[in-house]
C-alpha atoms as a PDB file:
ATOM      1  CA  UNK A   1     -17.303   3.881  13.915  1.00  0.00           C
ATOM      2  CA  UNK A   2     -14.320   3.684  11.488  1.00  0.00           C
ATOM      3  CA  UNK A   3     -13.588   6.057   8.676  1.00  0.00           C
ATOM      4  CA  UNK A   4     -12.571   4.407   6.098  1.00  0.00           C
ATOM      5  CA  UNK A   5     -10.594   6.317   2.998  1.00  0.00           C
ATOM      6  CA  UNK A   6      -8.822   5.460  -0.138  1.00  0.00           C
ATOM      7  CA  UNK A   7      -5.541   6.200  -0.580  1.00  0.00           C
ATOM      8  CA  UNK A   8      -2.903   5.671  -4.120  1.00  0.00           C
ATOM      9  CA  UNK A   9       0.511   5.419  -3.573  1.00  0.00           C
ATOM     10  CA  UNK A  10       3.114   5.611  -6.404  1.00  0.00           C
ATOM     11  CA  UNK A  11       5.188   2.118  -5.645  1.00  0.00           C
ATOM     12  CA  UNK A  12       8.357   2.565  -8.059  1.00  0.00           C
ATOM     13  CA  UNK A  13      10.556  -0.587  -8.280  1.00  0.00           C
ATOM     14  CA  UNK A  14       8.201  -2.924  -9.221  1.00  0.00           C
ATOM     15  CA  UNK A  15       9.300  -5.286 -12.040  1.00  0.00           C
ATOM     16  CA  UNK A  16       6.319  -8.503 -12.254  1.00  0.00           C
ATOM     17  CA  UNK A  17       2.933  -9.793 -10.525  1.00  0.00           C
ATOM     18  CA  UNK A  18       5.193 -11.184  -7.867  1.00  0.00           C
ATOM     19  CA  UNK A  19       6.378  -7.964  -6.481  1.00  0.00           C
ATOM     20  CA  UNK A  20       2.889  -6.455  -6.425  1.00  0.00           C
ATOM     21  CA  UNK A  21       1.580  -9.681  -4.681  1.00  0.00           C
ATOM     22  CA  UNK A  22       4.451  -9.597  -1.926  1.00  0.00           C
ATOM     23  CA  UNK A  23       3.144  -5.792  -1.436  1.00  0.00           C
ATOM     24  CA  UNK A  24      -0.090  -6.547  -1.212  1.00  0.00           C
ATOM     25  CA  UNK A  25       0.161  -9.407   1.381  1.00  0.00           C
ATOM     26  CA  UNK A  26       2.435  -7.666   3.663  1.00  0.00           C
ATOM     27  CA  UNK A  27      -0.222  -4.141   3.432  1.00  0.00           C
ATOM     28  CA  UNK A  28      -2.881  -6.508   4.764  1.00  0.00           C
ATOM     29  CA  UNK A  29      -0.910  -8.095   7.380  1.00  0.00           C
ATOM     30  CA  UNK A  30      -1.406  -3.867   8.692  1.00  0.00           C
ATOM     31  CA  UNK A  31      -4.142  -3.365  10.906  1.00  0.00           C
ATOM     32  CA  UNK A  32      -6.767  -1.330   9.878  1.00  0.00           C
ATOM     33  CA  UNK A  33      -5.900  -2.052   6.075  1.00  0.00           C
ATOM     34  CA  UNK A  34      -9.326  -3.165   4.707  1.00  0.00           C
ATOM     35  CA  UNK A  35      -7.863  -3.390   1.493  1.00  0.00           C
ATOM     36  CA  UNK A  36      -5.136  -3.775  -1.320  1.00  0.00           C
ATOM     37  CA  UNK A  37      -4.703  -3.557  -4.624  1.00  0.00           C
ATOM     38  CA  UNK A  38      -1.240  -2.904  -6.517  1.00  0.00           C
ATOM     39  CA  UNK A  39      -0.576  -2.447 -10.492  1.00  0.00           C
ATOM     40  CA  UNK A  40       2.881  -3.583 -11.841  1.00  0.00           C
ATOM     41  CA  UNK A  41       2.072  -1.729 -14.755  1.00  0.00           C
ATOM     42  CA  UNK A  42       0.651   1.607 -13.629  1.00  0.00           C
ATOM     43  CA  UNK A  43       3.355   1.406 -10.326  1.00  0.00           C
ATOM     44  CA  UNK A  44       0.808   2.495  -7.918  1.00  0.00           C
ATOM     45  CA  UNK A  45      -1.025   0.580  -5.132  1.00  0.00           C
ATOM     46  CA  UNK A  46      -4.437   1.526  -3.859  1.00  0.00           C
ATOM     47  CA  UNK A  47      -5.507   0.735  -0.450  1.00  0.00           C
ATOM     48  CA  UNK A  48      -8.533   1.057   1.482  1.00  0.00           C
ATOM     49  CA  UNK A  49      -7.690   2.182   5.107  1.00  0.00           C
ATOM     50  CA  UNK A  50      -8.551   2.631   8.563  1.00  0.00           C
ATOM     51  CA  UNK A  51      -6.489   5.960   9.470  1.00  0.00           C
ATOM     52  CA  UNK A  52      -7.544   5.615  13.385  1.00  0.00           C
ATOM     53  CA  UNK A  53      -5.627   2.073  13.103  1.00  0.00           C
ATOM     54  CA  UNK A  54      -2.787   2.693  10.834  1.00  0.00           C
ATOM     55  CA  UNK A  55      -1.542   5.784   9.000  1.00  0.00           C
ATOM     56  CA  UNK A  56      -0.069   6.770   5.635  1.00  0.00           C
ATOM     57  CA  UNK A  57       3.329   6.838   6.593  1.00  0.00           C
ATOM     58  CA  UNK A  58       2.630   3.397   8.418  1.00  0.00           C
ATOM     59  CA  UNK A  59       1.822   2.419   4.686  1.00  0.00           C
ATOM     60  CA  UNK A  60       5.074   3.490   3.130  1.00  0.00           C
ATOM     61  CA  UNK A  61       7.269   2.170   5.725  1.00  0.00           C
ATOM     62  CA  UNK A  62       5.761  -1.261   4.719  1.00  0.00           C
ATOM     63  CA  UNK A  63       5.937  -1.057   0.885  1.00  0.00           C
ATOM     64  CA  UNK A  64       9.573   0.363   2.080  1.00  0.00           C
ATOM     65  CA  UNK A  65      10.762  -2.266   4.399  1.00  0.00           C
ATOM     66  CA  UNK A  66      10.031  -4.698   0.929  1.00  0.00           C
ATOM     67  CA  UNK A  67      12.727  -2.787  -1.095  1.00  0.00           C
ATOM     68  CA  UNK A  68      10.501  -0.250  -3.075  1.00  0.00           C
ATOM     69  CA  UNK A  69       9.902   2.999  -2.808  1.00  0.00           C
ATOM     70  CA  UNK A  70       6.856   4.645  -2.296  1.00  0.00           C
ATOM     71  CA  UNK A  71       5.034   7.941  -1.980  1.00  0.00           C
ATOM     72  CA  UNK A  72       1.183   8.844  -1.283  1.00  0.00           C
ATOM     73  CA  UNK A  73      -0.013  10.628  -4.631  1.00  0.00           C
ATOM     74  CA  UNK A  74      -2.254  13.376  -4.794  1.00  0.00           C
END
């Protein structure tokens, strides 16, 4: 059975609805990402994950390999 948990990452770098669409499709091209949902405005993304499939850090790298950096938040 997956566990499934909510994670918010602060995405800084972010500058329109383009860049938080280009995050979100390439966070549900992960496996294990159930899903996405980034805010230009706030700079943070919220995903729904599988942690048995793909991690955290798996997460960042991602947003990361885009241009942006991220961080999990509290």
């Amino acid at each position: 059975m997956a566990s499934t948990e909510k994670f918010i990452f602060q995405v800084d770098g972010m500058h329109c609805g383009s860049c938080a669409l280009l995050i979100d499709d390439a966070l549900e091209d992960l496996p294990g990402v159930l899903s996405t949902q980034t805010a230009v405005k706030k700079g943070i993304s919220t995903v729904e994950l599988d942690a048995d499939r793909s991690s955290v850090d798996d997460v960042i790298k991602a947003i990361e390999e885009l241009g942006y950096r991220a961080s999990r938040r509290p």
